[in-house]
C-alpha atoms as a PDB file:
ATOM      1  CA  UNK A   1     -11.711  19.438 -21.150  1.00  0.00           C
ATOM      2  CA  UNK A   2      -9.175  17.413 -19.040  1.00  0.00           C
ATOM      3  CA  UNK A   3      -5.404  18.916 -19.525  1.00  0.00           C
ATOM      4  CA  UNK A   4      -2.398  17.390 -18.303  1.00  0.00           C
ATOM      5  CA  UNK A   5       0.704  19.695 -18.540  1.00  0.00           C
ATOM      6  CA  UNK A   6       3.871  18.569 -17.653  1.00  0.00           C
ATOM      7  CA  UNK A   7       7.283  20.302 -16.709  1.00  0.00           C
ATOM      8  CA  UNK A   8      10.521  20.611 -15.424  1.00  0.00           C
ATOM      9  CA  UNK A   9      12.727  18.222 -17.800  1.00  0.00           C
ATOM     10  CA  UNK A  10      16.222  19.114 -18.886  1.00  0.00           C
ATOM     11  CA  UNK A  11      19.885  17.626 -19.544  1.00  0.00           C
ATOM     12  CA  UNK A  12      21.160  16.666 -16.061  1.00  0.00           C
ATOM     13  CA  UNK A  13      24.736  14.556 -15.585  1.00  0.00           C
ATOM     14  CA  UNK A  14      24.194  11.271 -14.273  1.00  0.00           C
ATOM     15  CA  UNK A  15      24.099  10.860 -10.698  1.00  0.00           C
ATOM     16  CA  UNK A  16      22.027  14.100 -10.807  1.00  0.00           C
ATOM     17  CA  UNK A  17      18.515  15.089  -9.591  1.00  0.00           C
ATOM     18  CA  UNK A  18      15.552  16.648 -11.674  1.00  0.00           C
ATOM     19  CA  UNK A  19      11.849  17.598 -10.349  1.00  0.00           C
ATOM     20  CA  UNK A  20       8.924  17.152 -12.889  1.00  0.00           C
ATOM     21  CA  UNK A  21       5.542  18.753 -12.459  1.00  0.00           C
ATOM     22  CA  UNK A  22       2.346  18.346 -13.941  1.00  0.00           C
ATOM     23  CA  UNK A  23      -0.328  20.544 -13.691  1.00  0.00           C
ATOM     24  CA  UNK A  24      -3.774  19.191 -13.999  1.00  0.00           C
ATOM     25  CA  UNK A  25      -7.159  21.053 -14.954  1.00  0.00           C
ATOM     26  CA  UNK A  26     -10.424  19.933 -16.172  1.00  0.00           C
ATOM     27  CA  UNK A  27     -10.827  17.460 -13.440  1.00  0.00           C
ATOM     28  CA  UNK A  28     -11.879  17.373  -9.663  1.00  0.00           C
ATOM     29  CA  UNK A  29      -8.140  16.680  -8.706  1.00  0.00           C
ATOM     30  CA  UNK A  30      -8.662  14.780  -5.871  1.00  0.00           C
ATOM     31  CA  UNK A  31     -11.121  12.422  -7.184  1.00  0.00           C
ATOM     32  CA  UNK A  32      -8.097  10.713  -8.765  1.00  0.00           C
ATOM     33  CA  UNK A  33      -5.329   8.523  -8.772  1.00  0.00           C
ATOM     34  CA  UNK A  34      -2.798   9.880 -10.828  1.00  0.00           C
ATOM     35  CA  UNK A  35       0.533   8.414 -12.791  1.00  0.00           C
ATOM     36  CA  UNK A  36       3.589   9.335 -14.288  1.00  0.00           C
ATOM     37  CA  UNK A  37       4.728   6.972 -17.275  1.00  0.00           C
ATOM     38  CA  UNK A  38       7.915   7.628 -19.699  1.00  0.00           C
ATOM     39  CA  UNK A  39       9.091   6.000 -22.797  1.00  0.00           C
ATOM     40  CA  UNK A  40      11.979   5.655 -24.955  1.00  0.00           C
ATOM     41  CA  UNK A  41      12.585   5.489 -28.607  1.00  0.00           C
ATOM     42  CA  UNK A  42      11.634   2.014 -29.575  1.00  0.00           C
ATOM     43  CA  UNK A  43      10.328   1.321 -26.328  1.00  0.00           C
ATOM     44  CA  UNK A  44       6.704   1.017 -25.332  1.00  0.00           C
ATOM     45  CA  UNK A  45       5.492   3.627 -22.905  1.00  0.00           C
ATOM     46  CA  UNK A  46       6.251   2.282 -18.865  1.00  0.00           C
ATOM     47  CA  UNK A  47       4.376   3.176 -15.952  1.00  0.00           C
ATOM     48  CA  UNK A  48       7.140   4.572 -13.698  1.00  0.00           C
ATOM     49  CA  UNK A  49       5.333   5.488 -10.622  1.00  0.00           C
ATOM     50  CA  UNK A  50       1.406   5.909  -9.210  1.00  0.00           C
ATOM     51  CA  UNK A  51      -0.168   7.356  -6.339  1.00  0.00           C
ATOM     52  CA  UNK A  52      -3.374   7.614  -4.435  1.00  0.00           C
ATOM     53  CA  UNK A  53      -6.197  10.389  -4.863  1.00  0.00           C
ATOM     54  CA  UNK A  54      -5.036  11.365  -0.973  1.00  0.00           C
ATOM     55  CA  UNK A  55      -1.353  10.570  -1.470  1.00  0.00           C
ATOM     56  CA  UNK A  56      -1.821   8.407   1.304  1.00  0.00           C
ATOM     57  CA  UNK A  57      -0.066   5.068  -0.640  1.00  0.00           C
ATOM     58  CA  UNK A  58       2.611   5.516  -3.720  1.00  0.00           C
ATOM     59  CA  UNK A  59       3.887   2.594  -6.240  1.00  0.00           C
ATOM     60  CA  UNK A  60       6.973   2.306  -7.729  1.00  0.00           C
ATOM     61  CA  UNK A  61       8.162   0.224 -10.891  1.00  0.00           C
ATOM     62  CA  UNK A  62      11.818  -1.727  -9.777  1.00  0.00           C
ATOM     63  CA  UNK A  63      13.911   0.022 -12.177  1.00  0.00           C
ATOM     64  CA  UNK A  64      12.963   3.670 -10.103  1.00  0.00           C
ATOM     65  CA  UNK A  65      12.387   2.727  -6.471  1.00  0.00           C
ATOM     66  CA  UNK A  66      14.511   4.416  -3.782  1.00  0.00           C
ATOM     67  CA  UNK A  67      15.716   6.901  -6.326  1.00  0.00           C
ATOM     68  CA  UNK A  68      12.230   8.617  -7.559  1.00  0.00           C
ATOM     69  CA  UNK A  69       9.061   9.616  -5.496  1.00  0.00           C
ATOM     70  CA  UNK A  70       6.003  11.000  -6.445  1.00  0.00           C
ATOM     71  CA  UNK A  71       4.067  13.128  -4.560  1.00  0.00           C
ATOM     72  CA  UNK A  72       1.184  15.236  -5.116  1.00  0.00           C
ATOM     73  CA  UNK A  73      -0.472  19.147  -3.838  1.00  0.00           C
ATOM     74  CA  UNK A  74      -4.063  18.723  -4.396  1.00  0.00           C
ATOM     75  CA  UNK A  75      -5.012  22.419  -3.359  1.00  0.00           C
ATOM     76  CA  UNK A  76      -2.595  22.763  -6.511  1.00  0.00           C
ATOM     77  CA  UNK A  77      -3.666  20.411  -8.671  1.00  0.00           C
ATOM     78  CA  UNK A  78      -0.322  19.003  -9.055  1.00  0.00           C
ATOM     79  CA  UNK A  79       1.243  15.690  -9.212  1.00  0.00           C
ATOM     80  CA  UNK A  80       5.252  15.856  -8.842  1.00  0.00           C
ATOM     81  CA  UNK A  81       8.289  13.668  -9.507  1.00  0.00           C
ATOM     82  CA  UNK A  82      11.117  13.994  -7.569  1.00  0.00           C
ATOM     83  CA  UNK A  83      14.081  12.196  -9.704  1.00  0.00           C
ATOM     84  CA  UNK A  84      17.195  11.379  -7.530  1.00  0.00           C
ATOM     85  CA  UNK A  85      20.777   9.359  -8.822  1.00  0.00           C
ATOM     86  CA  UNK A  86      19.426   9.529 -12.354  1.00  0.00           C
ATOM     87  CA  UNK A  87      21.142   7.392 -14.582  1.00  0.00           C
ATOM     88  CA  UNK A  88      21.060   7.335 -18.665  1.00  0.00           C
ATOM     89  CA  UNK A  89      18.947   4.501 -18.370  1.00  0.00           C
ATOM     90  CA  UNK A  90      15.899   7.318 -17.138  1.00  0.00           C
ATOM     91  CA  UNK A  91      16.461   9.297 -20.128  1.00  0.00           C
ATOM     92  CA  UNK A  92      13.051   9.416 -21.815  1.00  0.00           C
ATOM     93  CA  UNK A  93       9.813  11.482 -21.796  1.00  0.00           C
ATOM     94  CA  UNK A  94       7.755  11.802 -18.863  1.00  0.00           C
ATOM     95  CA  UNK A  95       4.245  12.035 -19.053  1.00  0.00           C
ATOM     96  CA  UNK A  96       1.219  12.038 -16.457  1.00  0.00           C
ATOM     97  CA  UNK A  97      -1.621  10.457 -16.415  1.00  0.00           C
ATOM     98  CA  UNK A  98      -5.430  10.893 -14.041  1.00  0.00           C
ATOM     99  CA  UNK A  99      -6.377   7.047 -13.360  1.00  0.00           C
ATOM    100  CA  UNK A 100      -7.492   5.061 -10.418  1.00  0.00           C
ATOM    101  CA  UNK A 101      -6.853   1.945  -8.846  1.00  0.00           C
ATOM    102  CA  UNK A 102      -8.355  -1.563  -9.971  1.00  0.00           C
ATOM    103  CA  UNK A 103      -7.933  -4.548  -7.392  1.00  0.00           C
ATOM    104  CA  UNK A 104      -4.650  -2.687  -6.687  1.00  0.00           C
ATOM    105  CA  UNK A 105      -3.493  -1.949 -10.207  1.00  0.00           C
ATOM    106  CA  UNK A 106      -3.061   1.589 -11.550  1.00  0.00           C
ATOM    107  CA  UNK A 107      -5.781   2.519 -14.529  1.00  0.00           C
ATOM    108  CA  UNK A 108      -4.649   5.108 -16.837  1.00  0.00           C
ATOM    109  CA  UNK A 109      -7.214   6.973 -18.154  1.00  0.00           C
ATOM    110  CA  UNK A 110      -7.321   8.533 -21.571  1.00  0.00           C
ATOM    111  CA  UNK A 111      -5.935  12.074 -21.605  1.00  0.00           C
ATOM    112  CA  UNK A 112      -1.923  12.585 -21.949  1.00  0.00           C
ATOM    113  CA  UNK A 113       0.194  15.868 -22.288  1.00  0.00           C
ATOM    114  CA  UNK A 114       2.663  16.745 -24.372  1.00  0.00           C
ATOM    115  CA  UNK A 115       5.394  15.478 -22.078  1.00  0.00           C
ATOM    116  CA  UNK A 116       8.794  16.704 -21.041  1.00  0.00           C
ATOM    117  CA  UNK A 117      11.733  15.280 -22.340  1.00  0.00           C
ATOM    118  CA  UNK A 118      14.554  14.135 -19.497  1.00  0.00           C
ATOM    119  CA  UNK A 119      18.198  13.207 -20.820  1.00  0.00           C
ATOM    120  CA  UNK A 120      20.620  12.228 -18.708  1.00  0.00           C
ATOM    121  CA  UNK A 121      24.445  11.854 -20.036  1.00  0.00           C
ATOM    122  CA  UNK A 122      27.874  12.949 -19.484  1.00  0.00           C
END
């Protein structure tokens, strides 16, 4: 069965950076696109940022580009999120997601983790 496991949230200080991983298993890896989406109470889960099966092209939603990038080690079967000048605004979980790409749109597909939680305040 697919599993999506994702780490490396904490309590960081605005201004501060955070790394979150998620491991992936039950899948051939590099078949797929993969995502990582967060949400907020009372907000509706947001794709954040996307990637390629080869990591060859990323996408970013406004509200994170130039201060996250997502990356991925496919002879490790994980996805990454490198989180840089983080801001309370960020502060929500973080989950990934194993899609692909329609007419240049990022697919989720149907399995989610657990997530991590990321707060950022003073």
């Amino acid at each position: 069965q697919v599993q999506l496991v994702e780490s490396g949230g904490g309590l960081v200080q605005p201004g501060g950076s955070l790394r979150l991983s998620c491991a992936a298993s039950g899948i051939i890896f590099n078949f797929y696109a993969m995502g990582w989406y967060r949400q907020a109470p009372g907000n509706q889960r947001e794709l954040v940022a996307s990637i390629t099966s080869s990591g060859g092209r990323t996408n970013y939603a406004d509200s994170v580009k130039g201060r996250f990038t997502i990356s991925r080690d496919n002879a490790k079967n994980t996805l990454y999120l490198q989180m840089s000048n983080l801001k309370p605004a960020d502060t929500a979980v973080y989950y990934c997601n194993a899609g692909d790409y329609r007419r240049g749109n990022y697919q989720s597909g149907d399995s989610w983790g657990q997530g991590t939680q990321v707060t950022i305040s003073s």
